[in-house]
C-alpha atoms as a PDB file:
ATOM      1  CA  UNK A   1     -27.474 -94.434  62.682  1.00  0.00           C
ATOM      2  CA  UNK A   2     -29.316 -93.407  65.447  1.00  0.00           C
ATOM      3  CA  UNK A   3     -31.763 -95.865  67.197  1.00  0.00           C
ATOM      4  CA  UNK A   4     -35.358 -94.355  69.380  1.00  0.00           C
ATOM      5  CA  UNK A   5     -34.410 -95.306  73.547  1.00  0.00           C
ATOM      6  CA  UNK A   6     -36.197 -95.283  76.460  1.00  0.00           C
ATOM      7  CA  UNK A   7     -39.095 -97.746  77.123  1.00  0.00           C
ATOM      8  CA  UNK A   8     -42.450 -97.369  75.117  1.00  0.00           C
ATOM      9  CA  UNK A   9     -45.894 -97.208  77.307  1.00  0.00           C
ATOM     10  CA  UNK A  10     -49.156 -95.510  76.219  1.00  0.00           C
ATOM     11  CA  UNK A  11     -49.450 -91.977  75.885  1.00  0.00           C
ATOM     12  CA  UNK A  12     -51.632 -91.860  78.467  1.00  0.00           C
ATOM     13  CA  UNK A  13     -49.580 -93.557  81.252  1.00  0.00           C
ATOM     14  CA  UNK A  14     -46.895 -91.445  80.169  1.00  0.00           C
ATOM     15  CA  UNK A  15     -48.994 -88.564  81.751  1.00  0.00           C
ATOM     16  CA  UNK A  16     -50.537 -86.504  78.723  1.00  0.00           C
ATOM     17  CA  UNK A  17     -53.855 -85.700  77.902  1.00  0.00           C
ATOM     18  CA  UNK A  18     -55.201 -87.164  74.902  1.00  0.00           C
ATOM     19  CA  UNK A  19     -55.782 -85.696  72.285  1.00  0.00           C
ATOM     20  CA  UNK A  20     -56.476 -85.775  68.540  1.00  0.00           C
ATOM     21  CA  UNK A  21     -53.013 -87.182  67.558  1.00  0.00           C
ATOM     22  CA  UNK A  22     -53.854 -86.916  63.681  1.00  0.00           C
ATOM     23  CA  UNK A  23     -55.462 -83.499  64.040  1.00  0.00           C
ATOM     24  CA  UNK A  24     -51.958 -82.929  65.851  1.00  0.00           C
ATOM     25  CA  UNK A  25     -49.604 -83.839  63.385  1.00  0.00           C
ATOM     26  CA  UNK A  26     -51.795 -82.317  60.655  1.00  0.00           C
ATOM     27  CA  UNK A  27     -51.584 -79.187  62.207  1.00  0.00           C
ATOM     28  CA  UNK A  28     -47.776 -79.173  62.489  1.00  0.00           C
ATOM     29  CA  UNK A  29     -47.242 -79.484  59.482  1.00  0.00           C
ATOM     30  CA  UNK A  30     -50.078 -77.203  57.976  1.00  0.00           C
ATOM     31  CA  UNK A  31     -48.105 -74.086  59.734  1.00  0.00           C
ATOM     32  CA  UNK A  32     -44.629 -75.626  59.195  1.00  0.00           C
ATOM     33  CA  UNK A  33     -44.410 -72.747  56.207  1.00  0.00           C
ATOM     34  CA  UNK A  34     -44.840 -69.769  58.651  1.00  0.00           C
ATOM     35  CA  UNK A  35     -40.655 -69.346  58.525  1.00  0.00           C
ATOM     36  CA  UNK A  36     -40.712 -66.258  60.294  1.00  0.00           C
ATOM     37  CA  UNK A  37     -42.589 -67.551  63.137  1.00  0.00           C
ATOM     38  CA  UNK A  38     -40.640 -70.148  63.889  1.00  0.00           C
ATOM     39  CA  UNK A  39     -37.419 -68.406  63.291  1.00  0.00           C
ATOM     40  CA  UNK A  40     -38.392 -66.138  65.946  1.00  0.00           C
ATOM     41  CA  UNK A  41     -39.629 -68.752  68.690  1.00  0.00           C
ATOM     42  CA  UNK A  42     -36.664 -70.868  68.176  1.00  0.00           C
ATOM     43  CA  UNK A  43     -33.951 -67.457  68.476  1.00  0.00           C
ATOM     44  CA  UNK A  44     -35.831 -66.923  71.685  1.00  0.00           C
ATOM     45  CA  UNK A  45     -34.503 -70.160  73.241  1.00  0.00           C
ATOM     46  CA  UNK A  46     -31.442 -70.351  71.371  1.00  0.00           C
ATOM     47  CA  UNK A  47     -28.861 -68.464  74.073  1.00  0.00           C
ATOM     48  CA  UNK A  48     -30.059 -71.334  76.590  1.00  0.00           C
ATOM     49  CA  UNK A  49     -30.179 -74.097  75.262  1.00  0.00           C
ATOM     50  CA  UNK A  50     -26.346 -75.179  75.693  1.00  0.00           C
ATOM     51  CA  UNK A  51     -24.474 -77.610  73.883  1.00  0.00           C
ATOM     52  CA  UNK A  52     -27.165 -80.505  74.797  1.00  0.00           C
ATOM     53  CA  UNK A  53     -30.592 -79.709  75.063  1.00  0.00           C
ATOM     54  CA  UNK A  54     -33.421 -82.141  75.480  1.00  0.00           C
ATOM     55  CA  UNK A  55     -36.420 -81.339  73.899  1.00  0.00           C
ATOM     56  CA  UNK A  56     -39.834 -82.553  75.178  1.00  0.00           C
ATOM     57  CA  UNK A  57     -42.214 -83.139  72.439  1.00  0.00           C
ATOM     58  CA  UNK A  58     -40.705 -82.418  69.388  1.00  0.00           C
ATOM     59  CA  UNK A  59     -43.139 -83.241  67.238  1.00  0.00           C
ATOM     60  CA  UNK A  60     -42.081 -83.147  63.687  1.00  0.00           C
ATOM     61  CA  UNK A  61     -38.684 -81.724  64.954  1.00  0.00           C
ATOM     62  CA  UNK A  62     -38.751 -78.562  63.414  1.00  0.00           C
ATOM     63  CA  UNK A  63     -37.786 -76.724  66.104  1.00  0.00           C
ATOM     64  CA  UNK A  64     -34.480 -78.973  66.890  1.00  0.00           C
ATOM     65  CA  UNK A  65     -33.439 -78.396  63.283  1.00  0.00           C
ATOM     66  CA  UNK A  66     -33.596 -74.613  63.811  1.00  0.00           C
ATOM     67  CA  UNK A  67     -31.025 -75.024  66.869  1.00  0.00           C
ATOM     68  CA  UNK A  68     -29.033 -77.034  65.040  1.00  0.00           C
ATOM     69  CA  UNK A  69     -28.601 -75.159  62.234  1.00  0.00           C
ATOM     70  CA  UNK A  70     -27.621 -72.168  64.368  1.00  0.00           C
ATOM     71  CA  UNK A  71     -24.720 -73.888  65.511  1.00  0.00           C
ATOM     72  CA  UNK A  72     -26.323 -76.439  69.044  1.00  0.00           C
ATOM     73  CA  UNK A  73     -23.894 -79.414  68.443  1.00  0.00           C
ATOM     74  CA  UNK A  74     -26.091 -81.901  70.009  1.00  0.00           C
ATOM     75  CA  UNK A  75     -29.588 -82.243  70.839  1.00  0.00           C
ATOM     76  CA  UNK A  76     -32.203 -85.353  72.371  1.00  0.00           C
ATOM     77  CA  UNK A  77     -35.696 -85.220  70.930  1.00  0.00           C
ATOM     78  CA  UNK A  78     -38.368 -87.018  72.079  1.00  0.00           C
ATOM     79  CA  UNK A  79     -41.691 -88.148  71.627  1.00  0.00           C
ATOM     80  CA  UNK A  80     -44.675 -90.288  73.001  1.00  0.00           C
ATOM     81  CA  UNK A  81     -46.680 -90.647  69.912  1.00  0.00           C
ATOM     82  CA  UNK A  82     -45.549 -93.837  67.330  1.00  0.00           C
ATOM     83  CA  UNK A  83     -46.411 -91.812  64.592  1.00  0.00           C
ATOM     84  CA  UNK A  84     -44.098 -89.023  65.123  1.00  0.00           C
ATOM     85  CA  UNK A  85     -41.849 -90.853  66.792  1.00  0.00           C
ATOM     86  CA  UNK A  86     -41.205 -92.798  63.558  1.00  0.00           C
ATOM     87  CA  UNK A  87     -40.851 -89.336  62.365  1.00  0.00           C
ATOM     88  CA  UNK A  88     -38.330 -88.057  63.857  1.00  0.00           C
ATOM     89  CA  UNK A  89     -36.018 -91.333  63.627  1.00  0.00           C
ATOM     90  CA  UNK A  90     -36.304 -91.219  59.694  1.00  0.00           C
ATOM     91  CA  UNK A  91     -35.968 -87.557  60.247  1.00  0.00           C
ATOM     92  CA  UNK A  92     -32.654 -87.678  61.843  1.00  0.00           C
ATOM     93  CA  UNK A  93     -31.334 -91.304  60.981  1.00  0.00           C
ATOM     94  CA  UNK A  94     -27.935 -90.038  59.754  1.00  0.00           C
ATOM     95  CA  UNK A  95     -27.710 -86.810  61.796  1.00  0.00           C
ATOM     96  CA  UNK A  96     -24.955 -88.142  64.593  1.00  0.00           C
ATOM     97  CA  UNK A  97     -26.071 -84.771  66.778  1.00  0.00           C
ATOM     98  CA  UNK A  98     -29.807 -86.428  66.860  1.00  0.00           C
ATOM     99  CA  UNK A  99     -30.901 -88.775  69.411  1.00  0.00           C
ATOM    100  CA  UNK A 100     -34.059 -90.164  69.514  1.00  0.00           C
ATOM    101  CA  UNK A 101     -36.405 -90.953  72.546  1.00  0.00           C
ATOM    102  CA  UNK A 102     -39.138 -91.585  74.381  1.00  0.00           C
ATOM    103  CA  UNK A 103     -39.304 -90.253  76.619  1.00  0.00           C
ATOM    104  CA  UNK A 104     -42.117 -90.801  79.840  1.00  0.00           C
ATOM    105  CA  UNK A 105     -41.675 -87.437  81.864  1.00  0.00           C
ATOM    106  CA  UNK A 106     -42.890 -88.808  85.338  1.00  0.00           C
ATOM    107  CA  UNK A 107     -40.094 -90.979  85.788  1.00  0.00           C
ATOM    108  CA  UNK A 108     -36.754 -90.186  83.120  1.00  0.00           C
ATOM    109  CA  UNK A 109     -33.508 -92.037  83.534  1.00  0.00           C
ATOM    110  CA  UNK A 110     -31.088 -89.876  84.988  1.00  0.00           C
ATOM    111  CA  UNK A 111     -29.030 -87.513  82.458  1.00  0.00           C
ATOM    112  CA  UNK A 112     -26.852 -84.285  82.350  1.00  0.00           C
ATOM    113  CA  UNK A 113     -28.133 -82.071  79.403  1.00  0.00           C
ATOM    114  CA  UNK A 114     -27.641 -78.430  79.510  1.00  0.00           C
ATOM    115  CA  UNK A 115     -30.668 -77.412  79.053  1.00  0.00           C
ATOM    116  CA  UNK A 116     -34.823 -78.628  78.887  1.00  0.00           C
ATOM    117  CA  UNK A 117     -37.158 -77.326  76.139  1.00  0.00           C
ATOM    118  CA  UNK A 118     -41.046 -77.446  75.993  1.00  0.00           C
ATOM    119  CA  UNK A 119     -42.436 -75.834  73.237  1.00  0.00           C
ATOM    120  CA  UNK A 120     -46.079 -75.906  73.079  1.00  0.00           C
ATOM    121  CA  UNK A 121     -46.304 -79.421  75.504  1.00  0.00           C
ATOM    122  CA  UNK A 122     -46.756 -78.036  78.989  1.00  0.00           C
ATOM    123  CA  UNK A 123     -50.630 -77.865  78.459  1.00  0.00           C
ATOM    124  CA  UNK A 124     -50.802 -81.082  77.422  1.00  0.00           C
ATOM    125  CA  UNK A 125     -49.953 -82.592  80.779  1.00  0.00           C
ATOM    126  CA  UNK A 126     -52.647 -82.809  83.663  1.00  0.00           C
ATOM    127  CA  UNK A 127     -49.855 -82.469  86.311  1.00  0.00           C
ATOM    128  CA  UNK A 128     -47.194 -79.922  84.359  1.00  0.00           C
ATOM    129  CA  UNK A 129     -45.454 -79.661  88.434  1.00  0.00           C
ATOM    130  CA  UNK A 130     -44.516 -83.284  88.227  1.00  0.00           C
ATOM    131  CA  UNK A 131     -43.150 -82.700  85.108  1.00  0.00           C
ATOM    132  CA  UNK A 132     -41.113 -79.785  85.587  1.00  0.00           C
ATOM    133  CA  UNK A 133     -39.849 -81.130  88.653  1.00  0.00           C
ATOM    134  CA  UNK A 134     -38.788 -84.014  86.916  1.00  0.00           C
ATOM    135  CA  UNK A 135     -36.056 -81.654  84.899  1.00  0.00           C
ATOM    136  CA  UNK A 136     -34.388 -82.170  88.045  1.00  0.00           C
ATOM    137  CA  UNK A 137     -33.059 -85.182  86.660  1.00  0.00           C
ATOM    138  CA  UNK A 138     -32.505 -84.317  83.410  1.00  0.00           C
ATOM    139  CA  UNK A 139     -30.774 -81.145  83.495  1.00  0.00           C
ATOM    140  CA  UNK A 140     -27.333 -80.905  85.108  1.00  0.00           C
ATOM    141  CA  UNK A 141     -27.376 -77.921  87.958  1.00  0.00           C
ATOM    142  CA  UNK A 142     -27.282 -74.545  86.886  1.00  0.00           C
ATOM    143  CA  UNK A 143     -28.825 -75.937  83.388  1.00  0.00           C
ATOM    144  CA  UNK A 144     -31.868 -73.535  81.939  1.00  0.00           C
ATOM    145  CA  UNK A 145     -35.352 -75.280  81.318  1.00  0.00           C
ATOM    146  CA  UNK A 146     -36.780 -73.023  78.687  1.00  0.00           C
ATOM    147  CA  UNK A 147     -40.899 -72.988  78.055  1.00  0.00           C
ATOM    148  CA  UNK A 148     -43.466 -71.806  75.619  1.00  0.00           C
ATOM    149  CA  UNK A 149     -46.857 -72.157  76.332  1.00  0.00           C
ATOM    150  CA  UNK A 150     -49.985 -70.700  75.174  1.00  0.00           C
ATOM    151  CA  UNK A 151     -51.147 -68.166  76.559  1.00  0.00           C
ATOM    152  CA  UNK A 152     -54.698 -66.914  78.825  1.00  0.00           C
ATOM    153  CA  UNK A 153     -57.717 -69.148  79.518  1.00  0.00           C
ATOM    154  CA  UNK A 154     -60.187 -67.065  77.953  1.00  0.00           C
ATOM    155  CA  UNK A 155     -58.602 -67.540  74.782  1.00  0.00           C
ATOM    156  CA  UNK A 156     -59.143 -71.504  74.942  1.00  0.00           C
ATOM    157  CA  UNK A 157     -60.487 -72.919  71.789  1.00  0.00           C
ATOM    158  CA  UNK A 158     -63.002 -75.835  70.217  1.00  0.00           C
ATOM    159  CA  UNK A 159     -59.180 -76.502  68.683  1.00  0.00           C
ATOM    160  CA  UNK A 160     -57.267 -76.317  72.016  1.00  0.00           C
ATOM    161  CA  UNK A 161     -59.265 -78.808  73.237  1.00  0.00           C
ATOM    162  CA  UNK A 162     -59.633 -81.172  70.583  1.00  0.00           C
ATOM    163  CA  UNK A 163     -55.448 -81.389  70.513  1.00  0.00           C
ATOM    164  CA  UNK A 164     -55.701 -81.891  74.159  1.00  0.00           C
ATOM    165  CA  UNK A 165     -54.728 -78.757  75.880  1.00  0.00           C
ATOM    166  CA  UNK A 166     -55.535 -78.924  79.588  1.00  0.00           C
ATOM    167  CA  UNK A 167     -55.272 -75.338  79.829  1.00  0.00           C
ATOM    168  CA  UNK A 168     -53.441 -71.854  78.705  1.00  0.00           C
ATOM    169  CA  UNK A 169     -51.066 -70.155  81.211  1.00  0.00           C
ATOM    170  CA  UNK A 170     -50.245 -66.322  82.362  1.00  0.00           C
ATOM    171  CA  UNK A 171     -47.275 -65.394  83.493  1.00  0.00           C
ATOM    172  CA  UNK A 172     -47.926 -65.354  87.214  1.00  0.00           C
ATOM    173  CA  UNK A 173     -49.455 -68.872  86.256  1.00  0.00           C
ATOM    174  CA  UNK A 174     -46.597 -69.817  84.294  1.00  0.00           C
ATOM    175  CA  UNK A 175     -43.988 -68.226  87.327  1.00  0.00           C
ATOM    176  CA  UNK A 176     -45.506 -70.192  90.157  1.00  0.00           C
ATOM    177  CA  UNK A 177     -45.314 -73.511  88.197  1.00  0.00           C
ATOM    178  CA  UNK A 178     -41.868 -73.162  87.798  1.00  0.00           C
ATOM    179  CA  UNK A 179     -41.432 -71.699  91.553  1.00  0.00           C
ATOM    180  CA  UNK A 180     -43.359 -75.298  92.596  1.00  0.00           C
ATOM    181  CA  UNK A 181     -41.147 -77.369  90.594  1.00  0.00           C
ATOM    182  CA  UNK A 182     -37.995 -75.824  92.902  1.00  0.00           C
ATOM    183  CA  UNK A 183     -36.690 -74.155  89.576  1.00  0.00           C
ATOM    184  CA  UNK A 184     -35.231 -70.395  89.729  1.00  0.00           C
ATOM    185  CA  UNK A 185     -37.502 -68.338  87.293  1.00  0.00           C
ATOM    186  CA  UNK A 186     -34.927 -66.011  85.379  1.00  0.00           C
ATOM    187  CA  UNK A 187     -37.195 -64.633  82.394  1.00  0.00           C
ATOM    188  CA  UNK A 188     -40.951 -64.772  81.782  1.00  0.00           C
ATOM    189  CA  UNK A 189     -42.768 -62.495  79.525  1.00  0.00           C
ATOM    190  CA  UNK A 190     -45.557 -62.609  76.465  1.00  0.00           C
ATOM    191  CA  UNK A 191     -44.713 -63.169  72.918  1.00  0.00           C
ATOM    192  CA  UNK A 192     -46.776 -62.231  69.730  1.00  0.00           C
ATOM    193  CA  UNK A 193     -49.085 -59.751  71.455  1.00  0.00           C
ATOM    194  CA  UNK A 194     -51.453 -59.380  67.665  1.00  0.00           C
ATOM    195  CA  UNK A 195     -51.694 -63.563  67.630  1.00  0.00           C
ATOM    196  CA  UNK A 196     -53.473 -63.943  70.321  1.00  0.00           C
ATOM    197  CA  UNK A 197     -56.615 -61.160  68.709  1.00  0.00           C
ATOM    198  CA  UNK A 198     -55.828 -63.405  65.756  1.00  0.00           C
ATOM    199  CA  UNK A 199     -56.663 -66.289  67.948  1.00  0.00           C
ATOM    200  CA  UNK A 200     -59.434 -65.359  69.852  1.00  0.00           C
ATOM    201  CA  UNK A 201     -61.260 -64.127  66.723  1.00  0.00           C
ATOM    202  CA  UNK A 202     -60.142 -66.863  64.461  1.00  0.00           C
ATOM    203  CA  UNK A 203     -60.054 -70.036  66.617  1.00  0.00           C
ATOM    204  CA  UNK A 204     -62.820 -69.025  69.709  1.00  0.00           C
ATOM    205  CA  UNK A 205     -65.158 -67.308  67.385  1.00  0.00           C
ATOM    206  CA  UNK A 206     -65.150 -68.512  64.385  1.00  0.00           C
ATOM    207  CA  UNK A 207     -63.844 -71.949  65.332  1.00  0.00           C
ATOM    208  CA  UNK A 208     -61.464 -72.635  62.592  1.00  0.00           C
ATOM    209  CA  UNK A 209     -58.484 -74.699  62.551  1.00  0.00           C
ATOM    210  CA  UNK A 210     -54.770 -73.703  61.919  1.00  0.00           C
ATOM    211  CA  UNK A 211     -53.797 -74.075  58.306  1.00  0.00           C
ATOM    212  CA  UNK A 212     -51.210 -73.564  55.545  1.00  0.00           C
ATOM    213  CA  UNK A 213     -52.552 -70.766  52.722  1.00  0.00           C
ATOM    214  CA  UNK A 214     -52.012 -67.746  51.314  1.00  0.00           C
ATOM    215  CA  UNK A 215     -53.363 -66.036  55.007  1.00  0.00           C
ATOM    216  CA  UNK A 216     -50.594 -67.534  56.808  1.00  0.00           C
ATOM    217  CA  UNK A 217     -48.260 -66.665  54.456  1.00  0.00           C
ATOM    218  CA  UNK A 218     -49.276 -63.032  54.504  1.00  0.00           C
ATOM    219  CA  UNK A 219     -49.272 -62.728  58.181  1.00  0.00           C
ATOM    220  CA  UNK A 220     -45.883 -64.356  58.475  1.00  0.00           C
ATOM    221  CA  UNK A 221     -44.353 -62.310  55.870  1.00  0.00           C
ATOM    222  CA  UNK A 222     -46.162 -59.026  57.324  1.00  0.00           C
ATOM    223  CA  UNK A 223     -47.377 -59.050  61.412  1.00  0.00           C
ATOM    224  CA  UNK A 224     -45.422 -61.279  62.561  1.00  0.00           C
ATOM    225  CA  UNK A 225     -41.915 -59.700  60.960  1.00  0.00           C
ATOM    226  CA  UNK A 226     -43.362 -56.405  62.465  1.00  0.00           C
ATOM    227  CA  UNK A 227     -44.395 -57.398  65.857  1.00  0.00           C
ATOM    228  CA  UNK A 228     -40.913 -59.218  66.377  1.00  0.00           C
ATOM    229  CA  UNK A 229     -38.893 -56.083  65.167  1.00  0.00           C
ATOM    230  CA  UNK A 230     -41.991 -54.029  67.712  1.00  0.00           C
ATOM    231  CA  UNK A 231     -41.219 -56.711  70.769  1.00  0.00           C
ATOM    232  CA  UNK A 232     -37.537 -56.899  71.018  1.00  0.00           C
ATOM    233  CA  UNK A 233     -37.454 -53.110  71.845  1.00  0.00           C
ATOM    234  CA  UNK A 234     -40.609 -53.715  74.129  1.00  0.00           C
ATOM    235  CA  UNK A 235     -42.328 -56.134  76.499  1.00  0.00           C
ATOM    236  CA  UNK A 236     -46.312 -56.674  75.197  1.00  0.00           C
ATOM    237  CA  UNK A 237     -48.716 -56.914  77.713  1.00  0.00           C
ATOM    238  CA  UNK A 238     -50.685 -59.608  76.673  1.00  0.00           C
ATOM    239  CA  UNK A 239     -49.343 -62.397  73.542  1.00  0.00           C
ATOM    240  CA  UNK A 240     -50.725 -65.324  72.020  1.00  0.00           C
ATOM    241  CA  UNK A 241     -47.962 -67.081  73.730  1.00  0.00           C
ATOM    242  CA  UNK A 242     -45.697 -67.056  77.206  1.00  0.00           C
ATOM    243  CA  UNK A 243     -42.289 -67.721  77.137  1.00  0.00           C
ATOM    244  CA  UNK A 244     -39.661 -68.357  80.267  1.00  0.00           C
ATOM    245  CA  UNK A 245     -36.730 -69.150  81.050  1.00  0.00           C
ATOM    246  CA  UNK A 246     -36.076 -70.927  84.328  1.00  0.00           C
ATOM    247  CA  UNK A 247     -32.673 -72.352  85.585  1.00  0.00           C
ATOM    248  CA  UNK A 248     -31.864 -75.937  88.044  1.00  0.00           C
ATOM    249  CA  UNK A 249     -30.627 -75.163  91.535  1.00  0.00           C
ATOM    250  CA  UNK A 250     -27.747 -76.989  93.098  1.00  0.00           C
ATOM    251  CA  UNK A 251     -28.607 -80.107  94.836  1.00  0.00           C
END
């Protein structure tokens, strides 16, 4: 059985913003039914992650069951709230590929995973250089660090902020944070170029909050099946989200 490591100290001192940690978790798993979202998101990282990724705030770990049901035979998830924390370790209590952490980003123990993965957690962190440059640690040279983050300021929400989102990223942005962090940048580009008119209407406008229902379900059954088939022949222009891929130098 799996037990959490790594030494426990407030969310705060472990360098995130606060946010609403219920309205958090709530969320997660309100849009834990859009299959086709995910499905795509998680086959964008999948040919980096290695046979060891560590994943940095893995919420409800969703995302690290995708990988390891497409064949990742390890993975480290981690987490700074208790909540989902206790989650995750009840999650993945008899999973021997799981391990469990917290995991304070400013200052990691020392490791060798093939890869780093931040879905959706860079804009939670005031300083997201520190952090980055803190993969240095974590990810064994030549190792990929592999980001999603959401994408353009204008589009920040009521929502965004209330989950504690610092701030929403371009891709120049998003390339010179990984450039400061002395990482390589090998692949940044938009994803789900109609979510982000979704967004802005729904979440900036009309201030609503992300949800399960039968909306979701059509729009994951419908746009988003098109706009994947649309955006691996094509690069969008804009997205609701950025992706990139970055890789460790040698020391």
């Amino acid at each position: 059985m799996n037990a959490i490591s790594g030494q426990h100290v407030p969310v705060r001192e472990a360098g995130l913003a606060l946010g609403d940690s219920a309205l958090q978790s709530q969320t997660l798993e309100s849009v834990a039914s859009a299959v086709r979202y995910h499905d795509w998101l998680t086959s964008l990282a999948r040919p980096h992650v290695g046979v060891h990724p560590v994943e940095l705030g893995s919420g409800l770990g969703d995302y690290a069951q995708r990988w390891l049901d497409s064949g990742v035979p390890r993975i480290t998830v981690t987490e700074v709230d208790d909540s989902r924390l206790a989650h995750l370790q009840k999650r993945f209590a008899d999973d021997d590929r799981v391990e469990v952490r917290f995991l304070d980003i400013r200052s990691p123990e020392p490791a060798d995973h093939s890869a780093f993965v931040a879905f959706n957690v860079l804009e939670h962190i005031p300083d997201d250089r520190e952090a980055l440059r803190a993969v240095h640690a974590l990810v064994r040279p030549g190792g990929k660090v592999v980001v999603l983050v959401p994408a353009f300021q204008f589009a920040m929400s009521r929502f965004d902020r209330a989950v504690g989102h610092v701030r929403r990223y371009t891709r120049a942005s998003l390339s010179r944070t990984l450039t400061e962090a002395d990482l390589i940048v090998r692949e940044v580009h938009y994803v789900n170029m109609p979510g982000l008119l979704a967004w802005v209407v729904g979440m900036r406008l009309l201030r609503m909050t992300p949800g399960d229902g039968r909306a979701l379900s059509l729009w994951d059954s419908f746009v988003i099946r098109l706009a994947r088939r649309w955006e691996q022949r094509y690069r969008p222009p804009f997205g609701q989200s950025v992706f990139a891929v970055a890789e460790v130098p040698a020391r």
